[in-house]
N, C-alpha and C. Protein backbone atom coordinates (compact mmCIF):
# COMPACT_ATOMS: atom_id res chain seq x y z
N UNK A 1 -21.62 -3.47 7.33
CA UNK A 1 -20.48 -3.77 6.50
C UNK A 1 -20.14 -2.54 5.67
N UNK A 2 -18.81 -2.58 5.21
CA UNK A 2 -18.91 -1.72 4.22
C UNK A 2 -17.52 -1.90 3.40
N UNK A 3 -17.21 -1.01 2.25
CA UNK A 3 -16.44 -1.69 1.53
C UNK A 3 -15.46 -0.03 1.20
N UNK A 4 -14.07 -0.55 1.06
CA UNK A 4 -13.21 1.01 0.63
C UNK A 4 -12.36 0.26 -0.53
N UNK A 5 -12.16 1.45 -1.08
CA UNK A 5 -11.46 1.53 -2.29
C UNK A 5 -9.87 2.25 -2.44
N UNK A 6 -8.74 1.58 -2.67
CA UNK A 6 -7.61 2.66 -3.03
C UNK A 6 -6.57 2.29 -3.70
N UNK A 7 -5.71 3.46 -4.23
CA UNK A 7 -5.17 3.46 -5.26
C UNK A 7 -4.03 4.17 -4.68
N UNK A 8 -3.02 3.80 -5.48
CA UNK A 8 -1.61 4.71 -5.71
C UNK A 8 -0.83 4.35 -6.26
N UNK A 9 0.05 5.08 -6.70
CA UNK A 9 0.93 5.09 -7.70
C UNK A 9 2.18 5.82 -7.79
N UNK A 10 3.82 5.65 -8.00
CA UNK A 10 4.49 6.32 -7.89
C UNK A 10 5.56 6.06 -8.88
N UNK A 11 6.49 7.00 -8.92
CA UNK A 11 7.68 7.04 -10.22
C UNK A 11 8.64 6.30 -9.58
N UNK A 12 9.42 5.78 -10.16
CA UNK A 12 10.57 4.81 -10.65
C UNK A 12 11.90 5.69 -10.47
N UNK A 13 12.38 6.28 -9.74
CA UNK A 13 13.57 6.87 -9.73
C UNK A 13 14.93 6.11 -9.26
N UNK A 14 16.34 6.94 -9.95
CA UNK A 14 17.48 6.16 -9.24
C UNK A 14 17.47 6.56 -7.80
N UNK A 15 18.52 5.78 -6.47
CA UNK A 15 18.76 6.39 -5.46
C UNK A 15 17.53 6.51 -4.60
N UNK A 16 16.98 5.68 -5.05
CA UNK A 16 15.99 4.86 -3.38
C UNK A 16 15.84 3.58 -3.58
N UNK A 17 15.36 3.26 -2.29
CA UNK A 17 14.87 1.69 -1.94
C UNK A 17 13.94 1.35 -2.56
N UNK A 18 13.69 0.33 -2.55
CA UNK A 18 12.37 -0.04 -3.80
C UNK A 18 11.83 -0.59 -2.50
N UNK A 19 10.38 -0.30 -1.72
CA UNK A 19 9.61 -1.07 -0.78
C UNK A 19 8.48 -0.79 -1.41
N UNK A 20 7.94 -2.13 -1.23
CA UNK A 20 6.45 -2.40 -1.86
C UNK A 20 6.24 -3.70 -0.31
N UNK A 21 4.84 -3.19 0.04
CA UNK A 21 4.00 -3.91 1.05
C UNK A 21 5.40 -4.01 2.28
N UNK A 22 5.95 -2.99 2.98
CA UNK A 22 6.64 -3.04 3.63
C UNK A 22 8.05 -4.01 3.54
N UNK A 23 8.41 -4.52 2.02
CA UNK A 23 9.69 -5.17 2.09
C UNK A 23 10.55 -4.36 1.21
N UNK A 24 11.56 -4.49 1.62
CA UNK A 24 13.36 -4.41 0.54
C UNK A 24 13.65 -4.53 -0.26
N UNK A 25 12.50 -4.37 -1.87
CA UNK A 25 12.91 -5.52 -2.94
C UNK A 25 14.21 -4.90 -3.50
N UNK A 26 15.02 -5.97 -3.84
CA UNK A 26 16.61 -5.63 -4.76
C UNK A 26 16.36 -4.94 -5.98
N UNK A 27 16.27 -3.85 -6.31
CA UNK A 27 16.15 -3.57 -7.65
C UNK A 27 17.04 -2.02 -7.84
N UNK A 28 17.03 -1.87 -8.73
CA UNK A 28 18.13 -0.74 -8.98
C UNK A 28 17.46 0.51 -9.08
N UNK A 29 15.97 0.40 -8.53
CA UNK A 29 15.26 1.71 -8.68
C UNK A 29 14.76 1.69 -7.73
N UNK A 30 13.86 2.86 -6.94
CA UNK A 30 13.22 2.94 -5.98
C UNK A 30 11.93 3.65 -6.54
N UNK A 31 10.89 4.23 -5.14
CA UNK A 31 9.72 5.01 -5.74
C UNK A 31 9.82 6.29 -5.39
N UNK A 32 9.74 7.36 -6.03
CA UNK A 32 9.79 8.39 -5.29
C UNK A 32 8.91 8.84 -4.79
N UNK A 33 8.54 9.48 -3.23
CA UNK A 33 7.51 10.21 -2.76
C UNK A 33 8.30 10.47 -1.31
N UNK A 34 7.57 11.02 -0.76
CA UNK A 34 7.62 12.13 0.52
C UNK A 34 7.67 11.03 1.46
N UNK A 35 7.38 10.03 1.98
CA UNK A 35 7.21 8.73 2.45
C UNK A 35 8.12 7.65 1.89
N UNK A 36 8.57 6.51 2.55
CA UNK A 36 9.26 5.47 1.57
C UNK A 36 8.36 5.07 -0.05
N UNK A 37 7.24 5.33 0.00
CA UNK A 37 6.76 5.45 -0.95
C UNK A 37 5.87 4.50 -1.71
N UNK A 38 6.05 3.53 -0.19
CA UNK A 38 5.28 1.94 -0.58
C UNK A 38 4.02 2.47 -1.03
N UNK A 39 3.56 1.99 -2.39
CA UNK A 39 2.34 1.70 -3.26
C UNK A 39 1.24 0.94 -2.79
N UNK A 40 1.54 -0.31 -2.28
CA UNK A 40 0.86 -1.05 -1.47
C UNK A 40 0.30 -0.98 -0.34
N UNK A 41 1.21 -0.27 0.86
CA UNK A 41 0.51 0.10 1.94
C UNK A 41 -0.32 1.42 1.63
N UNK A 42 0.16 2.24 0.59
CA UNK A 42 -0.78 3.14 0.59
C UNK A 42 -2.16 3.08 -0.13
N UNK A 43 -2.11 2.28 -0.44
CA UNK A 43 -3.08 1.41 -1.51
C UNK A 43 -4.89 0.78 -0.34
N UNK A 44 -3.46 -0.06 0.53
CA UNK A 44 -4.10 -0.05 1.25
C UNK A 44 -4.65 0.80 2.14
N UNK A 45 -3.98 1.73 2.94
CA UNK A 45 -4.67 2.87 3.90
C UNK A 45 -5.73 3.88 2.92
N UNK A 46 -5.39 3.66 1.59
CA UNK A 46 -6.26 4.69 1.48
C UNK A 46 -7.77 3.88 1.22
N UNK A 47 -7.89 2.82 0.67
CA UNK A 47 -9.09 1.87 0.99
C UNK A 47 -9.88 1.70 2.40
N UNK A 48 -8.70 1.90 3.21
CA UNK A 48 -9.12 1.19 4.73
C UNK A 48 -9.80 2.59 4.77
N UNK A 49 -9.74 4.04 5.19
CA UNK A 49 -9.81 5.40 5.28
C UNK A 49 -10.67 5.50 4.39
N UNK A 50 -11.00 4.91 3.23
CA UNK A 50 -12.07 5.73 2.56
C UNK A 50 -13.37 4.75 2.84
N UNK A 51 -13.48 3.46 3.31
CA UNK A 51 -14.08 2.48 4.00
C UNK A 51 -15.02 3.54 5.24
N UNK A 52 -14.16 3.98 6.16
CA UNK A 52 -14.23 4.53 6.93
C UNK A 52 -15.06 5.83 7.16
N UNK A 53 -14.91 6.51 5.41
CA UNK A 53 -15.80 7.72 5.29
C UNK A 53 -15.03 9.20 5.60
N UNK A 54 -13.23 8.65 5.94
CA UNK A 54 -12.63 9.70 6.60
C UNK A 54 -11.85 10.32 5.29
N UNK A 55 -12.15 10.63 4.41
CA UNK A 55 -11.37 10.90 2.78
C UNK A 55 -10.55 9.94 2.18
N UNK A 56 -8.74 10.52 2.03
CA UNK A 56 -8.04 9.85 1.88
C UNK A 56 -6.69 9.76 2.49
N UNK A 57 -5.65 9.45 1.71
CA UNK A 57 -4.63 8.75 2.92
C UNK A 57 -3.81 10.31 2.52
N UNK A 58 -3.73 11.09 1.28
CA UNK A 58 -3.76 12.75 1.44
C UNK A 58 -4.25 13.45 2.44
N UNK A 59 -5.10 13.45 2.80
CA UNK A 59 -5.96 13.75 4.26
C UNK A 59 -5.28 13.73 5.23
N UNK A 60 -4.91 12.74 5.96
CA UNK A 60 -4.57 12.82 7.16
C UNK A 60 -3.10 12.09 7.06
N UNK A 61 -2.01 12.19 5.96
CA UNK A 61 -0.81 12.05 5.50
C UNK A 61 0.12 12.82 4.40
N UNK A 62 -0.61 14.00 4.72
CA UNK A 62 -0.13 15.30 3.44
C UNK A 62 1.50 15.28 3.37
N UNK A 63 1.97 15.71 2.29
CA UNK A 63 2.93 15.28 1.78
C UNK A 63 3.91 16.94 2.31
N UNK A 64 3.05 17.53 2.63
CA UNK A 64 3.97 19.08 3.35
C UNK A 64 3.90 19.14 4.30
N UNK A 65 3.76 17.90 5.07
CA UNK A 65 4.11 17.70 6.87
C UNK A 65 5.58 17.10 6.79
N UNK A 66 6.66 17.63 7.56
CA UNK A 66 7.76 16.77 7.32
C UNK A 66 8.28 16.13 8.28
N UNK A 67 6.51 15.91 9.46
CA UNK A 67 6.54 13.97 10.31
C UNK A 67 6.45 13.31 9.37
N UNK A 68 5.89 13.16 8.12
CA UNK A 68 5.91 11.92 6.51
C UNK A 68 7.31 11.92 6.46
N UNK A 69 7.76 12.80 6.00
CA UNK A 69 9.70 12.78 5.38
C UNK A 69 10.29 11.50 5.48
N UNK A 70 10.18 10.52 4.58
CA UNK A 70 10.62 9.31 4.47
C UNK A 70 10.02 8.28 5.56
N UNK A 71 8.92 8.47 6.03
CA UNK A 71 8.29 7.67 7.15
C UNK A 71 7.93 6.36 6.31
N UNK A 72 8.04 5.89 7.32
CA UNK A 72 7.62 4.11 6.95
C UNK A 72 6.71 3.74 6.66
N UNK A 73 5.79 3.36 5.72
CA UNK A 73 4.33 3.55 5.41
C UNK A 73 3.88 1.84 6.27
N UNK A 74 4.37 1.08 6.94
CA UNK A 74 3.80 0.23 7.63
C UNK A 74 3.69 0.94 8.95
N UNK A 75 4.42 2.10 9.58
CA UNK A 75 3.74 2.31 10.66
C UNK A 75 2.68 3.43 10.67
N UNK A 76 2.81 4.16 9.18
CA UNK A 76 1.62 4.87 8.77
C UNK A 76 0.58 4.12 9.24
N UNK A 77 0.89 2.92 8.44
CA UNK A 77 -0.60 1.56 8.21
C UNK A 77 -1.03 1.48 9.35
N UNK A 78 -0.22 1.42 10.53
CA UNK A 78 -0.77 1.05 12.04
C UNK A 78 -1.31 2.06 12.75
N UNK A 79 -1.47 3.41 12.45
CA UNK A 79 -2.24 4.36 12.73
C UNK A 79 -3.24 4.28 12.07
N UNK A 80 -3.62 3.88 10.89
CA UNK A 80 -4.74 3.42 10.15
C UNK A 80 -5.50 2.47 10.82
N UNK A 81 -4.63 1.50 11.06
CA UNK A 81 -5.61 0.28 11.42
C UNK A 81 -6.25 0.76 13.04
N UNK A 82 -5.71 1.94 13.62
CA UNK A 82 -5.43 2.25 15.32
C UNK A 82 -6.81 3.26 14.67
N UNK A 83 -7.24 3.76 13.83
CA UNK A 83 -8.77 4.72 13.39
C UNK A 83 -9.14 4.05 12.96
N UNK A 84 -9.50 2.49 12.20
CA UNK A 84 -10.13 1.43 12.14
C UNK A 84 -10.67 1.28 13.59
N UNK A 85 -10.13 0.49 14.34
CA UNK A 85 -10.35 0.31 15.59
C UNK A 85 -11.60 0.99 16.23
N UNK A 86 -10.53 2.46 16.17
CA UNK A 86 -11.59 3.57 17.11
C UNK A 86 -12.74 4.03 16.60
N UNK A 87 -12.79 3.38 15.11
CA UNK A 87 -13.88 4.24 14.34
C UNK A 87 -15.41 2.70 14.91
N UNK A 88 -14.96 1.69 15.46
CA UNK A 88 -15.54 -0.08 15.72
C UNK A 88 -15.73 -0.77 14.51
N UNK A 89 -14.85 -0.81 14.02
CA UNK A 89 -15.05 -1.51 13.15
C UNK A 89 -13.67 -2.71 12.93
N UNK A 90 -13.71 -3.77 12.40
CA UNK A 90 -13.22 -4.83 12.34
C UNK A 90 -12.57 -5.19 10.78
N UNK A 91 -11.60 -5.34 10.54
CA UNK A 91 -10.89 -5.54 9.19
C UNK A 91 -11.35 -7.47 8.78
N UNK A 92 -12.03 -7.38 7.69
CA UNK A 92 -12.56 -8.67 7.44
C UNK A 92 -11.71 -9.30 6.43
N UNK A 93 -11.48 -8.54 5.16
CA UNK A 93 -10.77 -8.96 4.42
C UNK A 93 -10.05 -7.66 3.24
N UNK A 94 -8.52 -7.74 2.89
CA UNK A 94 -8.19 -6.85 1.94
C UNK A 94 -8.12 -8.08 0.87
N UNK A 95 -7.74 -7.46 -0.56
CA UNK A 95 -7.18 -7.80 -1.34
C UNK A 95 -6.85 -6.27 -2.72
N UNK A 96 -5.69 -6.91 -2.34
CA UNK A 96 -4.99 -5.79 -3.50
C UNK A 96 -4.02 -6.53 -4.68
N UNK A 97 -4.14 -5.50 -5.73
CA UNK A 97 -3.44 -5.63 -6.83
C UNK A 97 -1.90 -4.74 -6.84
N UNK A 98 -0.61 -5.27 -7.18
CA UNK A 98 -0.02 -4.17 -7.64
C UNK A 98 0.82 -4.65 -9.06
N UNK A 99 1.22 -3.51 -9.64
CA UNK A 99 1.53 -4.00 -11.15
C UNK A 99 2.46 -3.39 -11.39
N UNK A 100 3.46 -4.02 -12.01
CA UNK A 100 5.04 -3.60 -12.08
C UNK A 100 5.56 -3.96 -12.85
N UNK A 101 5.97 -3.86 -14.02
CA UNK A 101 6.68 -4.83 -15.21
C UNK A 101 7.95 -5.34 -14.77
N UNK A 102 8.94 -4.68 -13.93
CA UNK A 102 9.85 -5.19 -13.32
C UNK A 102 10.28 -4.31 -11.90
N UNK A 103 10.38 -5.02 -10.63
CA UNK A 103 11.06 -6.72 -10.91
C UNK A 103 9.89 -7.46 -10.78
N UNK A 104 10.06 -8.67 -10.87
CA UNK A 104 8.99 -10.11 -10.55
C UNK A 104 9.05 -9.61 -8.76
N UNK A 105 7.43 -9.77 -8.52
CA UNK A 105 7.31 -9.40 -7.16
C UNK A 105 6.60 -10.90 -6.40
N UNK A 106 6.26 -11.82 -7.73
CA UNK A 106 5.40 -13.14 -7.16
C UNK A 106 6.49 -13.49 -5.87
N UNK A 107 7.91 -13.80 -5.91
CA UNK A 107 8.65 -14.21 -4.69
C UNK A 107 8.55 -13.30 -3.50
N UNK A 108 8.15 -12.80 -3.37
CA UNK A 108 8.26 -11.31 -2.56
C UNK A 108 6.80 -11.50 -1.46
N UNK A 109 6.05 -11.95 -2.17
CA UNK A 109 4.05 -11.83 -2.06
C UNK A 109 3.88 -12.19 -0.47
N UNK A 110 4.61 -13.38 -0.31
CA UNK A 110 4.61 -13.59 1.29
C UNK A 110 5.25 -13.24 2.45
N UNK A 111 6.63 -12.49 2.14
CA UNK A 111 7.35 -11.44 2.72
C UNK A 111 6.00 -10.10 2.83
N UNK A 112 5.11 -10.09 2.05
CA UNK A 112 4.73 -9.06 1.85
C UNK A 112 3.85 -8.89 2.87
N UNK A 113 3.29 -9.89 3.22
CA UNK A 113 2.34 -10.45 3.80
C UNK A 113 2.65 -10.05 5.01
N UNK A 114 3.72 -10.90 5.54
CA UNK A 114 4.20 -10.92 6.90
C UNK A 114 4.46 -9.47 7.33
N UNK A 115 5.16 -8.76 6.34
CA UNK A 115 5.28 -7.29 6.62
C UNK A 115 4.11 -6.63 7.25
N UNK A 116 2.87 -6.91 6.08
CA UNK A 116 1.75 -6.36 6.28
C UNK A 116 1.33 -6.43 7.68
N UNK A 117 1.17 -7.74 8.07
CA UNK A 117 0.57 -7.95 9.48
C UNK A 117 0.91 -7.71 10.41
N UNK A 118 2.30 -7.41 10.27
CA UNK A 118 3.17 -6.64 11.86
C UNK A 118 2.13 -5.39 11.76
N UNK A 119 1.90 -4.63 10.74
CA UNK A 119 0.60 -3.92 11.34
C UNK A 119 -0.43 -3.96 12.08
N UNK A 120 -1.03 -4.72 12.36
CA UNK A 120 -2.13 -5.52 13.13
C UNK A 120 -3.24 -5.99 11.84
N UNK A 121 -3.20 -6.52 11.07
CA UNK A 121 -3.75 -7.23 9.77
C UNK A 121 -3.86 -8.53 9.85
N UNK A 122 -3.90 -9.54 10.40
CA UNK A 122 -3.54 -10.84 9.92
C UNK A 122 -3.58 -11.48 8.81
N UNK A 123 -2.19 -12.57 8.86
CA UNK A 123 -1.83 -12.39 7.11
C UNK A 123 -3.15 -13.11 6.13
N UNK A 124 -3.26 -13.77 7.24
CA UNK A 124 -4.68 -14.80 6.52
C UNK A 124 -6.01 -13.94 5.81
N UNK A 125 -6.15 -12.97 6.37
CA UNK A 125 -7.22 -11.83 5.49
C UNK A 125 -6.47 -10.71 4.79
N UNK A 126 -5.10 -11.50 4.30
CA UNK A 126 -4.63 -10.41 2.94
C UNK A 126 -4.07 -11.03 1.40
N UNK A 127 -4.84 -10.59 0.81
CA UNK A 127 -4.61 -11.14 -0.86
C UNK A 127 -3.85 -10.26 -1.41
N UNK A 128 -2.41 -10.60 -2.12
CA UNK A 128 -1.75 -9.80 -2.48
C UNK A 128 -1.30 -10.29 -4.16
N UNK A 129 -1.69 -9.31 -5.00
CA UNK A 129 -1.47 -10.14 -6.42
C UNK A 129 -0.93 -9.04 -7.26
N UNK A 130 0.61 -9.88 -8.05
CA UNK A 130 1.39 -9.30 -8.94
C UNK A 130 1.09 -9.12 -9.88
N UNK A 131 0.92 -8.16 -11.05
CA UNK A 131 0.79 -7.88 -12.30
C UNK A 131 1.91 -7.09 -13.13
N UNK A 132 1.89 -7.43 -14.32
CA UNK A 132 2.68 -7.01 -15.44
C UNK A 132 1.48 -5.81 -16.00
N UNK A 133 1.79 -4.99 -16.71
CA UNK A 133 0.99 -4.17 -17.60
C UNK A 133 1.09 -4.41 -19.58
N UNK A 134 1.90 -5.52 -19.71
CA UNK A 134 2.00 -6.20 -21.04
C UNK A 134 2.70 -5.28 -22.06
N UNK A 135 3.48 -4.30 -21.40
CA UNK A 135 4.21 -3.19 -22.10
C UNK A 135 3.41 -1.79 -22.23
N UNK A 136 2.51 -1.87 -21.54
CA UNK A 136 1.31 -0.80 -21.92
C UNK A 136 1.46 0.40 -21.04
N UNK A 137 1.17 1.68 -20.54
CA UNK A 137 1.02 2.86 -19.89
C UNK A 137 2.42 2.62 -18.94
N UNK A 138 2.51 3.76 -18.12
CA UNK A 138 3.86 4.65 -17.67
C UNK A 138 4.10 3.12 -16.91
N UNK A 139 3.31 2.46 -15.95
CA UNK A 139 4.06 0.64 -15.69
C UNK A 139 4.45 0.00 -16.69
N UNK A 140 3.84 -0.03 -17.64
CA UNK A 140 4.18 -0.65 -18.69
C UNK A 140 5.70 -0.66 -19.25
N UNK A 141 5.81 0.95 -19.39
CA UNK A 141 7.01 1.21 -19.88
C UNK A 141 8.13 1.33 -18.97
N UNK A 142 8.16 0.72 -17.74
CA UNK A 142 8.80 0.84 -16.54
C UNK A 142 9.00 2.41 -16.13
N UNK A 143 8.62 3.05 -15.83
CA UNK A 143 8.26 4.61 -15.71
C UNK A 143 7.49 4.82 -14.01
N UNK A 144 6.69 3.41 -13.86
CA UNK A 144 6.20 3.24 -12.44
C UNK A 144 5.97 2.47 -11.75
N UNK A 145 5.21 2.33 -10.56
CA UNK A 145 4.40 1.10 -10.18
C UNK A 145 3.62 1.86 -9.36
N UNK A 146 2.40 0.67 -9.68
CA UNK A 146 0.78 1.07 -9.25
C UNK A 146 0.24 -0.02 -8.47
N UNK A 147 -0.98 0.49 -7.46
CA UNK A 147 -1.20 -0.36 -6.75
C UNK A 147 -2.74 -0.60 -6.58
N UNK A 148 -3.84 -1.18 -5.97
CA UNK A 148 -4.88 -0.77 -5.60
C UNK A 148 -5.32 -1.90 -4.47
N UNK A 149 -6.27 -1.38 -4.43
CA UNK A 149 -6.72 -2.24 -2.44
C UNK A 149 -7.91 -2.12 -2.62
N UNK A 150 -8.64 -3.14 -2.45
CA UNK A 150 -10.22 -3.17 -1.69
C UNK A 150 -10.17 -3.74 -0.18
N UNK A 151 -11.11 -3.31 0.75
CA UNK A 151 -11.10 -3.65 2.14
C UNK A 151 -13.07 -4.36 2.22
N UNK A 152 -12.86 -4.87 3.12
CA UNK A 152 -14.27 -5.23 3.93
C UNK A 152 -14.28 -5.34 5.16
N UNK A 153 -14.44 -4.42 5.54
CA UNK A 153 -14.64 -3.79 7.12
C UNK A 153 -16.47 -4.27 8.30
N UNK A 154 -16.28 -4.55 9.07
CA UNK A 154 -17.72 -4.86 9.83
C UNK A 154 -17.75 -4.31 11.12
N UNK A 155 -18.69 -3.48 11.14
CA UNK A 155 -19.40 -2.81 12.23
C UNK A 155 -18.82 -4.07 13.43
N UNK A 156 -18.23 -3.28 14.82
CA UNK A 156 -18.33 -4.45 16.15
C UNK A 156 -18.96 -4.12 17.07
C-alpha cells in the first residue's frame, strides 16, 4: 500500500474559465496557470505521482513546455492514472479538499465527480469536499483557490 499527498493552488484572475475537478463553474473569474488551471485535478495528480515515488506533477508537467499551454488537466489526469497503471498499482481511494470562499462549489461536487472518472477513477472511490477559509489568507480574501488530495494506492 501506500499513500500520496498533493496540493495546489492558483490566482483568481479576470478572462478565464473557472474549472475546478474538470467542470465549467459560472463565475466571473477564472484560475490562472499555464494549464486550464484546475486545482483539483492537480491536487490530485500530484498525490497520485508522489504516491508513486515519481516527484511531482512540476516534474513531468513543467509549465515551459507549451504541450501544457492551456491543456486540460483531466486528460493530464489520464496520463497519470496511465503511470499508475504501469507503475501496478491500483487506485483504492482519493479524497480531496478544495477551498474557495466564492462561488459555492457544494452543487458542483457531483459534476465533479463524474468529470473526474471519465479519467479512469471511479466515482465511487472519490471524496470531494468544499471549504470556505472564514475570510482568512489569499482564499479567504478571494485572491485564490486551493486544493489538496490524498490517494491510497495498492500494489497488483
Amino acid at each position: 500500500m501506500r499513500t500520496g499527498f498533493g496540493y495546489d493552488s492558483h490566482r483568481l484572475v479576470s478572462g478565464r474559465k473557472l474549472i475546478i475537478g474538470g467542470v465549467d463553474i459560472p463565475f466571473d473569474k477564472g484560475l490562472a496557470g499555464h494549464s486550464d488551471a484546475d486545482v483539483l485535478c492537480h491536487a490530485v495528480m500530484d498525490s497520485l505521482i508522489g504516491a508513486l515515488g515519481l516527484g511531482d506533477i512540476g516534474k513531468h508537467f513543467p509549465d515551459t513546455e507549451p504541450q501544457w499551454k492551456d491543456a486540460s488537466s483531466i486528460a493530464m489526469l489520464k496520463r497519470v492514472i496511465k503511470m499508475v497503471a504501469e507503475g501496478g498499482f491500483e487506485i483504492l481511494w482519493i479524497d480531496s479538499t478544495v477551498i474557495a470562499e466564492k462561488p459555492r462549489l457544494l452543487p458542483h461536487i457531483d459534476s465533479m465527480k463524474k468529470a473526474l472518472s471519465s479519467s479512469g477513477i471511479h466515482a465511487d472511490i472519490i471524496n470531494i469536499k468544499a471549504k470556505t477559509n472564514e475570510g482568512m489568507g489569499f482564499t479567504g480574501r478571494g485572491e485564490g483557490i486551493a486544493a489538496y488530495a490524498v490517494c491510497l494506492l495498492k500494489k497488483i
